[in-house]
N, C-alpha and C. Protein backbone atom coordinates (compact mmCIF):
# COMPACT_ATOMS: atom_id res chain seq x y z
N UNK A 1 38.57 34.22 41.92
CA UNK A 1 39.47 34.28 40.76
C UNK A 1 38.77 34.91 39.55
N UNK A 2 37.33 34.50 39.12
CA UNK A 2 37.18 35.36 38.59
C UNK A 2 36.35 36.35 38.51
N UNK A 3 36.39 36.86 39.24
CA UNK A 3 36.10 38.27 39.64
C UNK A 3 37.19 39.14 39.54
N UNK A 4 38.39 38.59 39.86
CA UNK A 4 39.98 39.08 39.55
C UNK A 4 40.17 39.20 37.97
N UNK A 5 39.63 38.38 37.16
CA UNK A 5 39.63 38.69 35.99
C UNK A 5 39.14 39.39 35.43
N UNK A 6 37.89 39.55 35.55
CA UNK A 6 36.72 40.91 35.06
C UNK A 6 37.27 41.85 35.36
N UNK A 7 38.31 42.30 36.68
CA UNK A 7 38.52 43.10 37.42
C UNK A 7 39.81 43.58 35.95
N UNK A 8 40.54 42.71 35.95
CA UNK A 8 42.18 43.20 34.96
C UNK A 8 41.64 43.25 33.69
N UNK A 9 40.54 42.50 33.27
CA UNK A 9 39.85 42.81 31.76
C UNK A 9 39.39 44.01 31.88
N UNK A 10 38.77 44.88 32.44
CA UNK A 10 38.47 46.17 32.88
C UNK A 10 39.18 47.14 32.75
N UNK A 11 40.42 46.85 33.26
CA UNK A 11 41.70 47.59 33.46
C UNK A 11 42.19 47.53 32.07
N UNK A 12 42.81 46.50 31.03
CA UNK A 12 42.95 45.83 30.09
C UNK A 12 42.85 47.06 29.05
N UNK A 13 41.14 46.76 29.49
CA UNK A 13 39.87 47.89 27.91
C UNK A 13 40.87 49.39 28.16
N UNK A 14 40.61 50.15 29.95
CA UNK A 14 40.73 51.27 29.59
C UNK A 14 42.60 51.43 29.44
N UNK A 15 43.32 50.76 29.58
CA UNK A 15 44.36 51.12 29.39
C UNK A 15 44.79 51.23 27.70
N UNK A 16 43.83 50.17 26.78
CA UNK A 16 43.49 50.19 25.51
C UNK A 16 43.15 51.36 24.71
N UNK A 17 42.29 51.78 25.98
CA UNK A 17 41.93 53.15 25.44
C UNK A 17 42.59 54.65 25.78
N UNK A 18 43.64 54.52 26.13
CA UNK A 18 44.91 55.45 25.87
C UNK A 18 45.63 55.02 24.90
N UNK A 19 45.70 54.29 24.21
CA UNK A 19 46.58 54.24 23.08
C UNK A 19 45.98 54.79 21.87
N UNK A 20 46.46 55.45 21.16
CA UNK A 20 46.02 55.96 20.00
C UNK A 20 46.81 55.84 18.63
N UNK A 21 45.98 55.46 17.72
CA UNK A 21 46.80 55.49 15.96
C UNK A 21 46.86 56.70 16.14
N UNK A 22 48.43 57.09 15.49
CA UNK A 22 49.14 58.36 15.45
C UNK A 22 48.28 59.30 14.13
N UNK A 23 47.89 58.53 13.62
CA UNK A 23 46.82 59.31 12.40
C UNK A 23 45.89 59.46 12.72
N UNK A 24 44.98 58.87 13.77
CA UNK A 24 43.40 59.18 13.67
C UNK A 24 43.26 59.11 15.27
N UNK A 25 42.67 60.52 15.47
CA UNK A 25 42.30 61.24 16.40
C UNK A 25 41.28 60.30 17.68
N UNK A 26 41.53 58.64 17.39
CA UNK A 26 40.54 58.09 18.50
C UNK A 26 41.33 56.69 19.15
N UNK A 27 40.97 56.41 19.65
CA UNK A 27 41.73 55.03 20.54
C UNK A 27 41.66 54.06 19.95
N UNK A 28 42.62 53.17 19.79
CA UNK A 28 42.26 51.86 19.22
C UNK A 28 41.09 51.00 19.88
N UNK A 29 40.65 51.03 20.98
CA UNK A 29 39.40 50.11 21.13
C UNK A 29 38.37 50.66 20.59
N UNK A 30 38.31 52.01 20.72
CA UNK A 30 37.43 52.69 20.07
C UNK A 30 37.15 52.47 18.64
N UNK A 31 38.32 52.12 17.86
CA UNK A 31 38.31 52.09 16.44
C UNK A 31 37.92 50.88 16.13
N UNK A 32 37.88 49.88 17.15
CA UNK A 32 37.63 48.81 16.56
C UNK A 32 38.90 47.61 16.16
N UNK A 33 39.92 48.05 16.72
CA UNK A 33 41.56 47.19 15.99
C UNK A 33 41.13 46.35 17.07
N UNK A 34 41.10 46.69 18.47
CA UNK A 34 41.08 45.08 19.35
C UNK A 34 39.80 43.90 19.04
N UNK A 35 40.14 42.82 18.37
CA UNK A 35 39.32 41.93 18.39
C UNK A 35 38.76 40.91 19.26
N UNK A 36 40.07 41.10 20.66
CA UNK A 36 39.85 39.90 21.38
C UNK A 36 40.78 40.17 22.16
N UNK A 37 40.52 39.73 23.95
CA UNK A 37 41.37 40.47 24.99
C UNK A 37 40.81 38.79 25.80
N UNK A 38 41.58 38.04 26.24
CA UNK A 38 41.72 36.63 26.73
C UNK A 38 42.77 37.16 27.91
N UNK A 39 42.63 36.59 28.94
CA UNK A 39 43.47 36.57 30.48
C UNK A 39 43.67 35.24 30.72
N UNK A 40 44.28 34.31 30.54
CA UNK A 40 44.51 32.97 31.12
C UNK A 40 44.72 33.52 32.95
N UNK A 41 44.74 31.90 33.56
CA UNK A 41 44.75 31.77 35.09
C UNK A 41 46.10 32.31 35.66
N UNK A 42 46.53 32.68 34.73
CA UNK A 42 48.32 32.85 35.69
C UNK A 42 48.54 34.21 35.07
N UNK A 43 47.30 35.16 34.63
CA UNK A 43 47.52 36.57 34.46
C UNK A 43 48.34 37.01 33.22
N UNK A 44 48.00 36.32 32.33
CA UNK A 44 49.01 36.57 30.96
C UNK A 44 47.65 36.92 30.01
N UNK A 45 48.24 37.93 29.16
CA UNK A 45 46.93 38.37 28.73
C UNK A 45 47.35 38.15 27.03
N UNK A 46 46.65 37.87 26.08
CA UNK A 46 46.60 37.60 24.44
C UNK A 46 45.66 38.47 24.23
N UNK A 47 46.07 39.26 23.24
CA UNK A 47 44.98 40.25 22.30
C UNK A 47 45.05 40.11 21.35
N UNK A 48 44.28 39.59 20.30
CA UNK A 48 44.28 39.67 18.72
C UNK A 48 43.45 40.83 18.84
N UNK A 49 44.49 41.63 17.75
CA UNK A 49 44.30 42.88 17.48
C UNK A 49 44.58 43.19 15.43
N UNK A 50 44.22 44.18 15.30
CA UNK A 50 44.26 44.40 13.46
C UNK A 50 45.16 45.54 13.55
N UNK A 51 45.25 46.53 12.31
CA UNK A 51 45.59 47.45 11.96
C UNK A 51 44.65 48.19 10.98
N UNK A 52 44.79 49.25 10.97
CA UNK A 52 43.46 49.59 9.83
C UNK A 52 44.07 49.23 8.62
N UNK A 53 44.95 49.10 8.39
CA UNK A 53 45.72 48.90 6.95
C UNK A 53 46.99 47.58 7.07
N UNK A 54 47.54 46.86 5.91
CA UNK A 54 48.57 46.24 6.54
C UNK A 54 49.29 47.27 6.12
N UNK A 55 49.72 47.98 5.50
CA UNK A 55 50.63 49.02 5.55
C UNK A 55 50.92 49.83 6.73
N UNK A 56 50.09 49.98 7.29
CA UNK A 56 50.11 50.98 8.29
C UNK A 56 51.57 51.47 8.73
N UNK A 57 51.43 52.39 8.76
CA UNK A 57 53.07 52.99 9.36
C UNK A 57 53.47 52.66 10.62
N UNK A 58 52.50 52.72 11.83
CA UNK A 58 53.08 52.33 12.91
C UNK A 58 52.79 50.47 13.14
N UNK A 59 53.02 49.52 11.88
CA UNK A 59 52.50 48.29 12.32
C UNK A 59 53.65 47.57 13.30
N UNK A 60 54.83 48.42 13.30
CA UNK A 60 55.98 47.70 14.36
C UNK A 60 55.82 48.61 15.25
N UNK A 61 55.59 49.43 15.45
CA UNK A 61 55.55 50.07 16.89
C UNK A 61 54.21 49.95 17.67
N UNK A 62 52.78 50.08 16.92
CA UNK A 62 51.70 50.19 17.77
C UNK A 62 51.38 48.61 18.89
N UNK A 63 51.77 47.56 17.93
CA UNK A 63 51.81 46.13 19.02
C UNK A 63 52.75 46.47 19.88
N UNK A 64 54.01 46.97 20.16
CA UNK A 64 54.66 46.37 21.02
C UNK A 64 54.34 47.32 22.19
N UNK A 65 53.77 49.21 21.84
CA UNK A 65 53.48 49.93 22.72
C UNK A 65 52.31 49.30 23.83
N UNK A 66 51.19 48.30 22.86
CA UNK A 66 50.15 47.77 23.65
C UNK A 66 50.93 47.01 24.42
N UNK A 67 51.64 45.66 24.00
CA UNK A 67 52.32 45.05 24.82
C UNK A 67 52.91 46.00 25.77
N UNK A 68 53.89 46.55 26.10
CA UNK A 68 54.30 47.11 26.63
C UNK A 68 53.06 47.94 28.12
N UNK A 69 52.10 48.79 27.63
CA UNK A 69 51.38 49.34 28.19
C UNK A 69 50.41 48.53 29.09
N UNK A 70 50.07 46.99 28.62
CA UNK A 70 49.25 45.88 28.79
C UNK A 70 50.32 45.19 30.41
N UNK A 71 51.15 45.17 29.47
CA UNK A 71 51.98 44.11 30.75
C UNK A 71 52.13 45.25 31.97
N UNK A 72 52.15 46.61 31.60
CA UNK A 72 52.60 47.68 33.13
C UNK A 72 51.44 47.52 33.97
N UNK A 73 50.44 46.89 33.81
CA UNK A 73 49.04 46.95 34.95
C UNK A 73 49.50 46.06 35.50
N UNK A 74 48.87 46.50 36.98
CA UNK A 74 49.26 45.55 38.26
C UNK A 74 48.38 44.47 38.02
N UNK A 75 49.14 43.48 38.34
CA UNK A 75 48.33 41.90 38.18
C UNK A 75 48.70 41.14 36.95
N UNK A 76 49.34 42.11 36.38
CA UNK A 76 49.37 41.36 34.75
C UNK A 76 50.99 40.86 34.54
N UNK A 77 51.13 39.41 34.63
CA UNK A 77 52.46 38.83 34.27
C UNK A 77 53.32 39.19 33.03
N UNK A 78 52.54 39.09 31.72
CA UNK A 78 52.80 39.09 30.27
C UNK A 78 51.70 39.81 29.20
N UNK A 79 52.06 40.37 28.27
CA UNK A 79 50.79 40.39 27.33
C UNK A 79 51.61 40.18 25.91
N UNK A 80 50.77 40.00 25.23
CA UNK A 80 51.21 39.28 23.63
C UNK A 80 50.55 39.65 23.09
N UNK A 81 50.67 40.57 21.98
CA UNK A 81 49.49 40.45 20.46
C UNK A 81 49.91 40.53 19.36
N UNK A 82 48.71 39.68 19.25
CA UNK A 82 48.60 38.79 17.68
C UNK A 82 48.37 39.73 16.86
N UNK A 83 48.45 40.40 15.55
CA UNK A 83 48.04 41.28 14.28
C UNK A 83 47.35 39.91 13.61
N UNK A 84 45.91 40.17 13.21
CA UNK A 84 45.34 39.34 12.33
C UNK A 84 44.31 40.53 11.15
N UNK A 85 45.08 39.91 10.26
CA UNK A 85 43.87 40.77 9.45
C UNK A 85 42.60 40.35 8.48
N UNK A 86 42.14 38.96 9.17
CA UNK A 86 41.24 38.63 9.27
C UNK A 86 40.13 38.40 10.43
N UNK A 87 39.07 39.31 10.33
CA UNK A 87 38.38 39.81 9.06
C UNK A 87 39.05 40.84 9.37
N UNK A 88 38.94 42.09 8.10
CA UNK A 88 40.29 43.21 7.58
C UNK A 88 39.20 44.49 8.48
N UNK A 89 39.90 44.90 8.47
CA UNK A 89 38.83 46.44 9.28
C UNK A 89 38.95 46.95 8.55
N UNK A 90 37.04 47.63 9.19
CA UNK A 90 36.39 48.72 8.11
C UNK A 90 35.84 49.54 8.88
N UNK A 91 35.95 50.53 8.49
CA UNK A 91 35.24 51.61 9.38
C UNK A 91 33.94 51.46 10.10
N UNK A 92 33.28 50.78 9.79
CA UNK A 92 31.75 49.96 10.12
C UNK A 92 32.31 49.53 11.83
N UNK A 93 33.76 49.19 11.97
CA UNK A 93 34.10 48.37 13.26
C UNK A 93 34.12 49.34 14.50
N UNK A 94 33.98 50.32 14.02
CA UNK A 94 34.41 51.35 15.16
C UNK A 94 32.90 51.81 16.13
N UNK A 95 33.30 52.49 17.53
CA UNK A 95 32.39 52.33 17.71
C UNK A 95 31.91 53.92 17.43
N UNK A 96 30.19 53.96 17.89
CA UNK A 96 29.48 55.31 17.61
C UNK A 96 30.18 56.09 18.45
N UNK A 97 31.20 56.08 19.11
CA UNK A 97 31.87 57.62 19.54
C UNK A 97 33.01 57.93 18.73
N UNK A 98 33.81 56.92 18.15
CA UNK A 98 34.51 57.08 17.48
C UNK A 98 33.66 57.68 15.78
N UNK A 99 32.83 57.29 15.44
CA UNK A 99 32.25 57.27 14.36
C UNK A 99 32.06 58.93 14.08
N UNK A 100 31.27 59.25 15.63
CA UNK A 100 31.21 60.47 15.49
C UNK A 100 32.39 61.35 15.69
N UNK A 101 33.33 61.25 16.49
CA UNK A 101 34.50 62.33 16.63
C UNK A 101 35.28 62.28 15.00
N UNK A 102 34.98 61.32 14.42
CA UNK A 102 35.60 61.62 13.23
C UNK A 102 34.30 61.99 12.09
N UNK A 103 33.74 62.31 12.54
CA UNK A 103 32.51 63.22 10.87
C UNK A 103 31.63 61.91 10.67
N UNK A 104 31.63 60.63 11.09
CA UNK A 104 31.07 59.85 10.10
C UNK A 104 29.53 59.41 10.59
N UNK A 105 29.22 60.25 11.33
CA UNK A 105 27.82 60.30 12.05
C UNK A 105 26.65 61.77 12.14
């Protein structure tokens, strides 16, 4: 069982990493918005996730595309995410590939 989990947390990250803020040229895991990717035993997955801004323009569409994209992997019953904007993201969160595809390296 869990080895099945590592296995859909895996899956989870890179399916994470096709999604992209429509403004900035890198993936949200990449950027740093996912804070936290949890799989309970019955395959339901919770992500607290941020926004770079609370304004953000896509803050009603980019959760539900994850949801949406999260729950289409095989194995996965449900997914849910949370928007927390604590602690608030800062560019500091992203990682060094992202850092660099955008100038800041």
């Amino acid at each position: 069982m869990e080895n099945e989990i590592v296995d859909l947390e895996n899956k989870v990250v890179d399916m994470l990493k096709t999604i992209y803020d429509p403004e900035i040229p890198v993936d949200i895991f990449e950027l740093g918005l996912i804070y936290e990717v949890q799989i309970d035993e019955d395959r339901n997955v919770e992500i607290q996730m941020t926004l770079t801004s609370p304004n953000c323009p896509v803050a009603e569409s980019l959760p539900k595309e994850v949801e949406e994209k999260v729950s289409s992997i095989e194995g996965i019953i449900k997914a849910h995410v949370n928007i927390v904007f604590d602690p608030p993201w800062d560019k500091d969160m992203m990682s060094e590939e992202a850092k660099l595809e955008l100038g800041f390296l």
